[in-house]
N, C-alpha and C. Protein backbone atom coordinates (compact mmCIF):
# COMPACT_ATOMS: atom_id res chain seq x y z
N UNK A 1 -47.57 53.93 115.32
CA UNK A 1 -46.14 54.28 115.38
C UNK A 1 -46.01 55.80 115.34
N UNK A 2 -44.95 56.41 116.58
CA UNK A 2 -45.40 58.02 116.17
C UNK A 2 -44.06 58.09 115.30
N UNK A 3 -44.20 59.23 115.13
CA UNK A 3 -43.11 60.29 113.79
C UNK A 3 -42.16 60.35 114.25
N UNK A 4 -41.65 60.11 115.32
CA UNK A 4 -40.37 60.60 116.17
C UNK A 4 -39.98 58.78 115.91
N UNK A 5 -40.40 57.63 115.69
CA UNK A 5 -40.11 56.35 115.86
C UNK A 5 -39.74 56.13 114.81
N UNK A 6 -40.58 56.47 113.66
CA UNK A 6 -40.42 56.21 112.45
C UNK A 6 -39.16 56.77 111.47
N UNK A 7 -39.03 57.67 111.87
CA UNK A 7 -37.93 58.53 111.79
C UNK A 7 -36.50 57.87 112.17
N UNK A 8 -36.93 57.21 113.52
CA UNK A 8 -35.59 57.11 113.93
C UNK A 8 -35.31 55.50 112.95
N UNK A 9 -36.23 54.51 112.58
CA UNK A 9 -36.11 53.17 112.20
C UNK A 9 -35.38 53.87 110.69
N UNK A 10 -35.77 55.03 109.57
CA UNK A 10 -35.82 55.28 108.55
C UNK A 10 -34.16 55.96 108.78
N UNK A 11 -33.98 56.32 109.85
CA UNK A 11 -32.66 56.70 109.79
C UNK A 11 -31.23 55.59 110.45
N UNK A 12 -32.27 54.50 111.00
CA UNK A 12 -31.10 53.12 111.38
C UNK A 12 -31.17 52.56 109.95
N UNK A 13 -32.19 52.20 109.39
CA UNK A 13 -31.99 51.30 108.14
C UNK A 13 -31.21 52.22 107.03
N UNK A 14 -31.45 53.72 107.15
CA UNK A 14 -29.72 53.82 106.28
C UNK A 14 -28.32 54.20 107.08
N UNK A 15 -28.61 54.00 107.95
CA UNK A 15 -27.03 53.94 108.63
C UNK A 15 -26.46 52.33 108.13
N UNK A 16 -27.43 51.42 108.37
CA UNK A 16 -26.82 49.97 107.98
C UNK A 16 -26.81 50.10 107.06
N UNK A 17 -27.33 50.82 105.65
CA UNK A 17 -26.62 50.16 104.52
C UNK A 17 -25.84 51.07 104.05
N UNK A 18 -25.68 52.21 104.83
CA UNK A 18 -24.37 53.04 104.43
C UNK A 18 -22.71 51.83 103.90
N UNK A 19 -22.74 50.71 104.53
CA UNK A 19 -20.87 49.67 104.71
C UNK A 19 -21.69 49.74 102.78
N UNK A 20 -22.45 49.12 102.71
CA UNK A 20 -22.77 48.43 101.52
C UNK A 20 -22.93 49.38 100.28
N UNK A 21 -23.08 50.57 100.92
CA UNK A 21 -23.28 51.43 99.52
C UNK A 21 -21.42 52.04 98.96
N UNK A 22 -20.91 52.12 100.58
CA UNK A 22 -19.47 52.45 100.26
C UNK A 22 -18.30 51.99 99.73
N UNK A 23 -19.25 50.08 99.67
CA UNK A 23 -18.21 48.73 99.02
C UNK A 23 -18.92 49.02 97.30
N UNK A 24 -19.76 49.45 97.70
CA UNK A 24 -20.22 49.88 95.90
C UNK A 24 -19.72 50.88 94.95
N UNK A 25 -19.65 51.44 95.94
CA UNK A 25 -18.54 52.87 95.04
C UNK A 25 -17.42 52.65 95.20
N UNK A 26 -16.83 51.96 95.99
CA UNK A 26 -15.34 51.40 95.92
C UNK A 26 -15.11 50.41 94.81
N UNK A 27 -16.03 49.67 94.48
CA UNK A 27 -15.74 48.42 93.91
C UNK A 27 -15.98 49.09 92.40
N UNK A 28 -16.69 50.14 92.38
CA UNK A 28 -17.18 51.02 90.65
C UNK A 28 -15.70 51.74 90.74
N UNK A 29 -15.09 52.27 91.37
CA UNK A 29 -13.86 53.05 91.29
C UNK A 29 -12.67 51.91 90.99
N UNK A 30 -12.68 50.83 91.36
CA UNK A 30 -11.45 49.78 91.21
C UNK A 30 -11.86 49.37 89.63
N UNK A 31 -10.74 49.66 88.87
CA UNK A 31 -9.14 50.25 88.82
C UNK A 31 -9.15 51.53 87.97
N UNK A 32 -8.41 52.59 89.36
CA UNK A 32 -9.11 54.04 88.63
C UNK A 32 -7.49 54.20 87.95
N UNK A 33 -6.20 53.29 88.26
CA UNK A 33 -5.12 53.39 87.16
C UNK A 33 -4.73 52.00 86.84
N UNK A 34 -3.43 52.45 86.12
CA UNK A 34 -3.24 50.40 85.61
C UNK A 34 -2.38 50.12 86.72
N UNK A 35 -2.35 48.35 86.39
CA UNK A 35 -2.34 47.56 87.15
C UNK A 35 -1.16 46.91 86.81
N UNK A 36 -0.15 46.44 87.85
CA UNK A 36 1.00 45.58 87.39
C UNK A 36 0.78 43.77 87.57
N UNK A 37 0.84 43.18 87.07
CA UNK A 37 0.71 41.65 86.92
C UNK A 37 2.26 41.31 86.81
N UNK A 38 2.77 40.67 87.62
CA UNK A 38 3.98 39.92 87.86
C UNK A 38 4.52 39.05 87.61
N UNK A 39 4.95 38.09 86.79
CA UNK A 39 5.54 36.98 86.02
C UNK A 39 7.02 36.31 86.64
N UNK A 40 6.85 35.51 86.89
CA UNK A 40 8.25 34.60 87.89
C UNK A 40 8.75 34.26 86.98
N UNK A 41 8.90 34.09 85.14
CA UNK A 41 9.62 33.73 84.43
C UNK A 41 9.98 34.66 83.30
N UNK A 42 10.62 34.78 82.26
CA UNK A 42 11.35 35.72 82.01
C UNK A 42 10.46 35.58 80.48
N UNK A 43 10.62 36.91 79.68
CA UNK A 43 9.11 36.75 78.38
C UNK A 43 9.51 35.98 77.86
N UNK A 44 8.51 34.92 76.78
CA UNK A 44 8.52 34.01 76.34
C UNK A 44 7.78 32.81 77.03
N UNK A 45 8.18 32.68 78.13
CA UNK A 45 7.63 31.21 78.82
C UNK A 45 6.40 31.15 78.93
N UNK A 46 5.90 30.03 79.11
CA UNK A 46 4.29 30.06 78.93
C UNK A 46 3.93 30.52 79.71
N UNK A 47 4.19 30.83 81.75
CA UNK A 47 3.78 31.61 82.44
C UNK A 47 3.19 32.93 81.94
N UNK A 48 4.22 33.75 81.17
CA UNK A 48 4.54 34.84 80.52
C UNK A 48 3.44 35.17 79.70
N UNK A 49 3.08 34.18 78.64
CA UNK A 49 2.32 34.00 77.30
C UNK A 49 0.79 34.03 78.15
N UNK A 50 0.56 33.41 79.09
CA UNK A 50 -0.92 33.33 79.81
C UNK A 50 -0.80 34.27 80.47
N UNK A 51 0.06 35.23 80.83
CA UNK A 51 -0.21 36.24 81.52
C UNK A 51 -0.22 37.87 80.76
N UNK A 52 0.19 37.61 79.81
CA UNK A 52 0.03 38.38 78.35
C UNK A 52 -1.75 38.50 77.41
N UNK A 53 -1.77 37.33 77.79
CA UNK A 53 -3.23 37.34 77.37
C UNK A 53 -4.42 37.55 78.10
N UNK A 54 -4.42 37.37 79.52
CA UNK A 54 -4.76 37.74 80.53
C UNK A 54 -5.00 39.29 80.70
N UNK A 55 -3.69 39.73 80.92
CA UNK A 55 -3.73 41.42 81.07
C UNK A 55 -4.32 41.91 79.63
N UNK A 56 -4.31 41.42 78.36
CA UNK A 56 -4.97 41.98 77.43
C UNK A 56 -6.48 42.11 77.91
N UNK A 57 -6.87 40.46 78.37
CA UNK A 57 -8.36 40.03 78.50
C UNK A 57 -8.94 41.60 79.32
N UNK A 58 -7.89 41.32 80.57
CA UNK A 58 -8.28 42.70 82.24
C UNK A 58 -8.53 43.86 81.37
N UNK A 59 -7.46 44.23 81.08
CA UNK A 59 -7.55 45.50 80.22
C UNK A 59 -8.74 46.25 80.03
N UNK A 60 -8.74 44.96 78.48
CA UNK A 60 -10.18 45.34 77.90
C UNK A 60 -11.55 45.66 78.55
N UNK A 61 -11.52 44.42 79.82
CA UNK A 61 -12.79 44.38 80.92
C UNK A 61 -12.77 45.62 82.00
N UNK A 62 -11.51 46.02 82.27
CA UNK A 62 -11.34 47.10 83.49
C UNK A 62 -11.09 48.21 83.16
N UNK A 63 -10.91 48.60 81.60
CA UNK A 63 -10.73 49.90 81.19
C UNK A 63 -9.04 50.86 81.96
N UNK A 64 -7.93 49.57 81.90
CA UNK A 64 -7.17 49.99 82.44
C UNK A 64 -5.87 49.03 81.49
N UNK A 65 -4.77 49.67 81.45
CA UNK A 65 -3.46 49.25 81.33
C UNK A 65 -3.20 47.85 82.30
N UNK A 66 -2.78 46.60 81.84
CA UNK A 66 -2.46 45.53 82.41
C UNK A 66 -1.18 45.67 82.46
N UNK A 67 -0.26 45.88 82.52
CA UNK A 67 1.21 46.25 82.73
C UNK A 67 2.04 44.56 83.51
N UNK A 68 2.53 44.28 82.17
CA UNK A 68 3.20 43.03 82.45
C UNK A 68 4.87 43.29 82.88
N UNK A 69 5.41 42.49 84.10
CA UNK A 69 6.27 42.50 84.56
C UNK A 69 7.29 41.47 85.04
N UNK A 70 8.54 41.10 83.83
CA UNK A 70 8.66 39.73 84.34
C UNK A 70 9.46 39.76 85.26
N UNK A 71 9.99 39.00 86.44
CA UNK A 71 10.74 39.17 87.68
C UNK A 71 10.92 37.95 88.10
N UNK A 72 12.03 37.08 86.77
CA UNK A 72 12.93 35.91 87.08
C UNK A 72 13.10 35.96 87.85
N UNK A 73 14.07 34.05 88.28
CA UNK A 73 15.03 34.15 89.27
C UNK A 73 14.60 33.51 91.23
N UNK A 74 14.92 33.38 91.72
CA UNK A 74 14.97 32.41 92.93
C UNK A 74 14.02 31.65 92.63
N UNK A 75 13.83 30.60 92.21
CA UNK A 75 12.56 29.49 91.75
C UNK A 75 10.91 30.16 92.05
N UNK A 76 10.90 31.59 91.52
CA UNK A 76 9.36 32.68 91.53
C UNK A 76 9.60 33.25 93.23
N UNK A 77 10.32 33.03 93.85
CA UNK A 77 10.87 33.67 94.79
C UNK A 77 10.58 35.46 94.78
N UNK A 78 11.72 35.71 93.83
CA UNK A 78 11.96 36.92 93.88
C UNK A 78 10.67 38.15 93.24
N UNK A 79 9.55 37.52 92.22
CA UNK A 79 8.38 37.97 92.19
C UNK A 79 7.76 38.11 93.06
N UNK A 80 7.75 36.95 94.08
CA UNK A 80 6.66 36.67 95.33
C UNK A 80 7.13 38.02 95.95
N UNK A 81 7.77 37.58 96.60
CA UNK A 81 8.31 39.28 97.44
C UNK A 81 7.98 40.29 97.06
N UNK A 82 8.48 40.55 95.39
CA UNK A 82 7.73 41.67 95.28
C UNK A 82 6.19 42.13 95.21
N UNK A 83 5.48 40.88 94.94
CA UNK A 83 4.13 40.96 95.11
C UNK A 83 3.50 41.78 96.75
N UNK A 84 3.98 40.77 97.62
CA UNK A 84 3.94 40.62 98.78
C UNK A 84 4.27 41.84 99.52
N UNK A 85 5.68 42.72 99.28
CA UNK A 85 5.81 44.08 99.97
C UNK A 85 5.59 45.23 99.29
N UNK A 86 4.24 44.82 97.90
CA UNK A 86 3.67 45.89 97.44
C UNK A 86 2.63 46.22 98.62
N UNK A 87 2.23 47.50 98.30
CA UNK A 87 1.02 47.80 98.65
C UNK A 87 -0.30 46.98 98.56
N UNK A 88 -1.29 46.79 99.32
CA UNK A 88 -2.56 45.88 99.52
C UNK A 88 -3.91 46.62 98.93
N UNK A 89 -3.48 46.87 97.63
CA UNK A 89 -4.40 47.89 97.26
C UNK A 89 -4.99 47.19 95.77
N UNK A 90 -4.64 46.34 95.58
CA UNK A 90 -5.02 45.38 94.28
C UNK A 90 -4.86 45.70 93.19
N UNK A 91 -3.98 46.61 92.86
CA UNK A 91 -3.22 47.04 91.90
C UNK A 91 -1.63 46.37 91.14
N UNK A 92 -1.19 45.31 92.04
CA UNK A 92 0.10 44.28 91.86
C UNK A 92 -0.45 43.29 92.30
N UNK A 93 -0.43 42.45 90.83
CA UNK A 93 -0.80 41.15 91.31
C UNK A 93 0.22 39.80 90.56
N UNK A 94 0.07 38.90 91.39
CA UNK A 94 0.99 37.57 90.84
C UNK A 94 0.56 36.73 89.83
N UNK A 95 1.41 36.10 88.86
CA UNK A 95 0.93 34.63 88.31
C UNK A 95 1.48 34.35 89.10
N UNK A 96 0.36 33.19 89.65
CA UNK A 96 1.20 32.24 90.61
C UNK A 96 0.79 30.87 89.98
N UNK A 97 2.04 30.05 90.46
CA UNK A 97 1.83 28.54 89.45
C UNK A 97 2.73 27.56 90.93
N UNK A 98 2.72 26.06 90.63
CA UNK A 98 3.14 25.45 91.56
C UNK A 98 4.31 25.32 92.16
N UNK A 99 5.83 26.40 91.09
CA UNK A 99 6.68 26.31 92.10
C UNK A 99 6.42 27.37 93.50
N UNK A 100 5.51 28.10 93.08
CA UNK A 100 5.34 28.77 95.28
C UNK A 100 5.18 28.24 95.40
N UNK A 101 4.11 27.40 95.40
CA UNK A 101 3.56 26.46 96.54
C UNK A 101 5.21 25.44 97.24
N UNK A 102 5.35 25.01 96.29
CA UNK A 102 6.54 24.32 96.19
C UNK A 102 7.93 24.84 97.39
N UNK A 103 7.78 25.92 96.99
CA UNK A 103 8.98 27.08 97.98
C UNK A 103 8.88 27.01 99.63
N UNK A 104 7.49 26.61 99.97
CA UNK A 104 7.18 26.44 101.10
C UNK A 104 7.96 26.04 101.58
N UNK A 105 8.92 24.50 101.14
CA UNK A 105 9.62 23.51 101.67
C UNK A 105 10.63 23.66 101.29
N UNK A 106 11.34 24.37 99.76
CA UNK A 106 12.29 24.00 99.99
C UNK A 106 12.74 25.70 100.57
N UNK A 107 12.37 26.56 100.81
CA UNK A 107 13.04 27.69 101.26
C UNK A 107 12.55 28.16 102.59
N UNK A 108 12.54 27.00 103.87
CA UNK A 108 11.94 27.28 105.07
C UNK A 108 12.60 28.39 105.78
N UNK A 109 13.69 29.49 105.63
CA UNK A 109 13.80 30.36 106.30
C UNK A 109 13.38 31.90 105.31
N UNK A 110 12.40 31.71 104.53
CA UNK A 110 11.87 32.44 103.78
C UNK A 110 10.75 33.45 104.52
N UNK A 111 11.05 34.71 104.24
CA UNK A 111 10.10 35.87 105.05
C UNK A 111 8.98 35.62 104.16
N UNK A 112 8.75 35.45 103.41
CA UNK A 112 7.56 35.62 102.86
C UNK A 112 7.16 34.44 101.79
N UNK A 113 6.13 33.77 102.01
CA UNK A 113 5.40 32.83 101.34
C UNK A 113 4.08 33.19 101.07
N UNK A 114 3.59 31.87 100.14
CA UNK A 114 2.57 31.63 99.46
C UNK A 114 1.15 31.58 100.42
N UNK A 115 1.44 30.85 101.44
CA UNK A 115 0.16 30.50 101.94
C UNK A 115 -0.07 31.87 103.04
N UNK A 116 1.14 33.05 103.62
CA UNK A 116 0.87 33.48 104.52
C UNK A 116 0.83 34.98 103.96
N UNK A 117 1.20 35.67 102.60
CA UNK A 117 1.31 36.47 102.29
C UNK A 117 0.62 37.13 101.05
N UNK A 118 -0.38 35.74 100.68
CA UNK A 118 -0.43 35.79 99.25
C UNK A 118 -2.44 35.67 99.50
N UNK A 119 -2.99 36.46 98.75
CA UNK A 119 -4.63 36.26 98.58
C UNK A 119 -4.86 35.65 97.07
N UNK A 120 -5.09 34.20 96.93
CA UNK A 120 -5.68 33.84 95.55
C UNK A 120 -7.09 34.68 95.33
N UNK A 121 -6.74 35.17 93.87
CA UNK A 121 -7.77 35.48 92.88
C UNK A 121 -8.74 34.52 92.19
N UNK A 122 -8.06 33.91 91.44
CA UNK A 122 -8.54 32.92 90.37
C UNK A 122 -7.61 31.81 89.64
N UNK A 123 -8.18 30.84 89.54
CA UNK A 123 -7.35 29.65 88.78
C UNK A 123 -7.67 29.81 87.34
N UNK A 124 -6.31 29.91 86.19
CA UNK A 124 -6.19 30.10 84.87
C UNK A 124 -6.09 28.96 83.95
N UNK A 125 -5.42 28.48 84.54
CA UNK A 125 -4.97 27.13 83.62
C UNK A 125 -4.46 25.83 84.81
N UNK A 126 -4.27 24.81 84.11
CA UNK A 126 -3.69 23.28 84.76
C UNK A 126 -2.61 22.87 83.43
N UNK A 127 -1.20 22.18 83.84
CA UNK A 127 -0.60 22.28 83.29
C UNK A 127 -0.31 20.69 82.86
N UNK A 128 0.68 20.43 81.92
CA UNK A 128 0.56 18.93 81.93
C UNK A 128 2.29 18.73 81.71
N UNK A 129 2.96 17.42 81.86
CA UNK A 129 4.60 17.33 81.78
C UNK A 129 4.46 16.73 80.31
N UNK A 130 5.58 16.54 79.27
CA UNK A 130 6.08 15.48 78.94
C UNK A 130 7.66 15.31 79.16
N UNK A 131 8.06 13.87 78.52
CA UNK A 131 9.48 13.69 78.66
C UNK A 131 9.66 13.73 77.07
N UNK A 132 10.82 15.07 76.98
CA UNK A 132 11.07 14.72 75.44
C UNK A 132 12.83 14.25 75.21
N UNK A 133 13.09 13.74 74.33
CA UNK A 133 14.26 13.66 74.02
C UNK A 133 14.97 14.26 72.34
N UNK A 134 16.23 14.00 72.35
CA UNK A 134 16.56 14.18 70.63
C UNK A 134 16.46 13.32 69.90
N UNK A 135 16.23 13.41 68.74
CA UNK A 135 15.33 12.40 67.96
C UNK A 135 16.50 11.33 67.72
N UNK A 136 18.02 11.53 67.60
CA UNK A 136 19.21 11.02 67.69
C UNK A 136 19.02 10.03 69.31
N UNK A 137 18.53 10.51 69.45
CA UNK A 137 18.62 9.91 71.17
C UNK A 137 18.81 8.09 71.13
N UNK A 138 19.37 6.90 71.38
CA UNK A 138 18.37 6.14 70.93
C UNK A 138 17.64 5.51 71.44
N UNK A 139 16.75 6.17 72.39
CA UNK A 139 15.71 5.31 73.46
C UNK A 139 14.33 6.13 72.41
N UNK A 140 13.17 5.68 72.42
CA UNK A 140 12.75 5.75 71.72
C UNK A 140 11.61 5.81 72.73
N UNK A 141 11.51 5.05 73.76
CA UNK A 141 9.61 4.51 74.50
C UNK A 141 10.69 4.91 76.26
N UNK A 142 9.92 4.98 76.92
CA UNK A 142 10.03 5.31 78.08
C UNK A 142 10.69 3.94 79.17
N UNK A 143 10.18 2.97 78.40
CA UNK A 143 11.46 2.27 79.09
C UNK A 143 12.51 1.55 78.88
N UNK A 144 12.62 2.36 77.08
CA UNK A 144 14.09 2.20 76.52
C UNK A 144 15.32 3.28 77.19
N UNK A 145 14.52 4.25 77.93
CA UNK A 145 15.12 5.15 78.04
C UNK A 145 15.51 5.19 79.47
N UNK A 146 14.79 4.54 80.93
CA UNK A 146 15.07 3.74 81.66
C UNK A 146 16.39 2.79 81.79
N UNK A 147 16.37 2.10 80.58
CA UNK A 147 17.23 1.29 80.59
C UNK A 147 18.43 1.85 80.56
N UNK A 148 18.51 2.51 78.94
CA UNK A 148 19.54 3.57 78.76
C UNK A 148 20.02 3.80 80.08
N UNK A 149 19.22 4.86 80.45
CA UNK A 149 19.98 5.52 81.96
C UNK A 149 20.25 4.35 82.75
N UNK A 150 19.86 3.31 83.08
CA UNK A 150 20.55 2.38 84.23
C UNK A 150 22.27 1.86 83.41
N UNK A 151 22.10 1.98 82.51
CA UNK A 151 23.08 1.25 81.72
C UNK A 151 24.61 2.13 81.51
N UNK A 152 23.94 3.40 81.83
CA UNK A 152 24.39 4.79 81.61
C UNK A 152 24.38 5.95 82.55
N UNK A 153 25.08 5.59 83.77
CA UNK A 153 24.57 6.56 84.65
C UNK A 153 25.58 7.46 84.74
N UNK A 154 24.80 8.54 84.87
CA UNK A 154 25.59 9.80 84.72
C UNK A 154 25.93 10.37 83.38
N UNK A 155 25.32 9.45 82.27
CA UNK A 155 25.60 10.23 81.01
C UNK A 155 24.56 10.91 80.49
N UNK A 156 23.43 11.43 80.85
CA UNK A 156 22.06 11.70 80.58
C UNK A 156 21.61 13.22 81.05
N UNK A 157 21.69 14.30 79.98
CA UNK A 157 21.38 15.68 80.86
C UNK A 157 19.97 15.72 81.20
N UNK A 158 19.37 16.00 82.26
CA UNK A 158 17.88 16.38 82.24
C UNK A 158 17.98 17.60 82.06
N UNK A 159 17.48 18.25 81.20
CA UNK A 159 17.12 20.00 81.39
C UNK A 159 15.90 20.24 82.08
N UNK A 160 16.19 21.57 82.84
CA UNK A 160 14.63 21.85 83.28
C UNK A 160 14.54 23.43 83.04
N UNK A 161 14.09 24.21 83.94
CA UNK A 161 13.69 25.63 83.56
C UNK A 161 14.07 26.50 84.80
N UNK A 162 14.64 25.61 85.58
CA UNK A 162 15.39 25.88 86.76
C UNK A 162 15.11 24.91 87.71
N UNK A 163 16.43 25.33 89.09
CA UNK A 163 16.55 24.87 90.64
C UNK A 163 15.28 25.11 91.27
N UNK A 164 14.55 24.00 91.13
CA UNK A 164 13.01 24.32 92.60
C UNK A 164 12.03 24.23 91.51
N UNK A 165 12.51 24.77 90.21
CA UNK A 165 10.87 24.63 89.09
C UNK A 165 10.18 23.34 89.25
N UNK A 166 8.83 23.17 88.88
CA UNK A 166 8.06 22.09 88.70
C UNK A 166 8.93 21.19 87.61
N UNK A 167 9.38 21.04 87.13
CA UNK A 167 10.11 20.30 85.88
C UNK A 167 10.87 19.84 86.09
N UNK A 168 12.30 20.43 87.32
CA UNK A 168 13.16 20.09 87.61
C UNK A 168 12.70 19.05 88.91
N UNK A 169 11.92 19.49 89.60
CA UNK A 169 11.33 18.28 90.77
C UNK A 169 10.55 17.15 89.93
N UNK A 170 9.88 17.53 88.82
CA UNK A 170 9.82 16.40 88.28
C UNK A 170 10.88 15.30 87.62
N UNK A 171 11.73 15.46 86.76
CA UNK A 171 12.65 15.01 87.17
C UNK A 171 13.44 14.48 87.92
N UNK A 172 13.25 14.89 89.19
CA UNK A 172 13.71 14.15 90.40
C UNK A 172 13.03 13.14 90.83
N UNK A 173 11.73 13.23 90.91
CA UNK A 173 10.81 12.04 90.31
C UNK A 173 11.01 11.23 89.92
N UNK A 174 11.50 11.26 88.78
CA UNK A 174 11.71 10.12 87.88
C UNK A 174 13.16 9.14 87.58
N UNK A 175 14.01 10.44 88.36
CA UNK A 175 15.44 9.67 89.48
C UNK A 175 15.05 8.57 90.13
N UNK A 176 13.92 9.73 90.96
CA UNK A 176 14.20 8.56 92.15
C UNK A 176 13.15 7.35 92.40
N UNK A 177 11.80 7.21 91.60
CA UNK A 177 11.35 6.09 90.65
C UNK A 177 11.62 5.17 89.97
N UNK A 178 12.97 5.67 89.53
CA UNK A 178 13.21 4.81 88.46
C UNK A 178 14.73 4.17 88.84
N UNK A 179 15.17 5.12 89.50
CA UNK A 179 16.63 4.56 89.89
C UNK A 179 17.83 5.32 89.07
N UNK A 180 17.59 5.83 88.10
CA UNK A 180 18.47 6.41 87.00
C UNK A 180 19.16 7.07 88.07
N UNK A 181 20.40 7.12 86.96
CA UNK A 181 21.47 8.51 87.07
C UNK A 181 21.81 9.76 86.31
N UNK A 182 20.95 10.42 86.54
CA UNK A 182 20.65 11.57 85.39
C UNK A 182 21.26 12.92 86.04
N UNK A 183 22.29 13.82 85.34
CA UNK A 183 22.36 15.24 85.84
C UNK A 183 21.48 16.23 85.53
N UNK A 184 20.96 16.95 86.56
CA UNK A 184 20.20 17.83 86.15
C UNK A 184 20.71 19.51 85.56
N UNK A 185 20.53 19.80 84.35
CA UNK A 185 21.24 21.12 83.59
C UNK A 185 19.71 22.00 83.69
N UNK A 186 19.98 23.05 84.82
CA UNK A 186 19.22 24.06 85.04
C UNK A 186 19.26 25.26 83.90
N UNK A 187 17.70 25.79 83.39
CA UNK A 187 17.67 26.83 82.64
C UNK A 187 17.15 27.83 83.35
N UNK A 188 17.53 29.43 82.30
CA UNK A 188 16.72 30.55 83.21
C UNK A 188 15.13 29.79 82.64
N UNK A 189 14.92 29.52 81.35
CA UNK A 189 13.75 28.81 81.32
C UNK A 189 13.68 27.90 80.37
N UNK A 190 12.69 27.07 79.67
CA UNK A 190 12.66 25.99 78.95
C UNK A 190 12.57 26.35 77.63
N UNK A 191 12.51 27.83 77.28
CA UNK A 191 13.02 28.83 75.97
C UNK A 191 14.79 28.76 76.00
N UNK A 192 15.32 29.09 76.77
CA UNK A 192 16.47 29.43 77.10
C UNK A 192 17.16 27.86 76.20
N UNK A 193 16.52 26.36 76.45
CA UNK A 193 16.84 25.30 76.55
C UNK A 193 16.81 25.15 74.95
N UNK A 194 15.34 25.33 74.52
CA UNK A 194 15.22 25.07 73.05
C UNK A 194 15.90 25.91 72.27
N UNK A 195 16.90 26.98 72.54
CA UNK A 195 17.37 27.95 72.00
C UNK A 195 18.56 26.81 71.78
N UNK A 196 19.20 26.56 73.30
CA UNK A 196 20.47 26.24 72.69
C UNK A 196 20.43 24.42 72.44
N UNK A 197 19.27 23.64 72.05
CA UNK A 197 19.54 22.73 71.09
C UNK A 197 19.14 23.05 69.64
N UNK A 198 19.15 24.50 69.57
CA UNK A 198 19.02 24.78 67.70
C UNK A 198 20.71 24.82 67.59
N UNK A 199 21.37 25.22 67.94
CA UNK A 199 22.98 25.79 68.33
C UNK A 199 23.76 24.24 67.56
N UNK A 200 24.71 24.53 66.75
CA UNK A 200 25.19 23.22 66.35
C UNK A 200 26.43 22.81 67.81
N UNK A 201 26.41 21.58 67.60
CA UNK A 201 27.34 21.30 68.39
C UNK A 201 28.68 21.51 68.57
């Protein structure tokens, strides 16, 4: 092999790994400030609470400010957007939970969605429902409370945590399963709800 060949192979094999050394010093520089994390529900809610502990977790790991931001309001709508016409620089990022996904359908003249605007990171948690009532209530088992409502339609508030939330479509669920006649009483969230059954009547 002459010197003039060798040379030239010693100077292709670092031209190719020049991409790889430059994703390395990029990726040692990310996050050279803090970072905003975005919350679709307002503080307090468990969205909120996992995303509180989260940005503590980042923090600590990225040597940067997690900067929590809550941005109620259009069923996580109005977060998305702002996620979305931030900058693409990975510095604003979303909790995202199943009402986006959800938004897909019910807000089809929507500029900006979940599946076309949005890059998943990582999955945090899985969530679970129950049905609770007041202990005054007097259905007691789930299909005393069935009954109730057939027996009773239209006298039965469902609360949820809002229009489009997972809670409130669940609920609708269980309308339209079951047959009941239940109104649905929308919250800014399911804090908002337990606040005002401490409230005397």
């Amino acid at each position: 092999m002459t010197i003039a060949r060798r040379k030239f192979l010693h100077l292709a094999a670092g031209a190719a790994g020049l991409p790889v050394l430059s994703q390395i010093t990029f990726a040692q520089a990310y996050p050279a400030r803090p970072l905003s994390l975005i919350v679709f529900v307002p503080a307090g809610g468990t969205p909120d609470i996992i995303a509180r502990l989260l940005g503590q977790a980042l923090s600590q790991r990225l040597g940067q400010p997690v900067v929590i931001d809550n941005r109620p309001g259009g069923g996580g709508n109005i977060a998305l957007q702002a996620v979305a016409r931030a900058p693409a620089d990975g510095y604003t990022l979303l909790m995202v939970a199943t009402p986006h996904a959800i938004n897909v359908t019910l807000y089809e003249k929507s500029t900006v969605t979940l599946t076309h605007d949005i890059a998943p990171v990582a999955g945090i948690n899985s969530d679970s429902f129950v049905l609770l009532v007041n202990p005054a209530f007097p259905a007691k088992t789930l299909a005393e409370f069935i009954a109730y409502g057939k027996a009773n339609p239209g006298k039965i508030n469902l609360a949820s945590a809002g229009t489009g939330n997972l809670t409130h479509l669940c609920g609708e669920l269980l309308r339209m399963t079951t047959g009941i006649d239940v109104v649905h009483v929308p919250y800014r969230s399911l804090w908002n709800w337990m606040e005002a059954q401490r409230k005397p009547a």
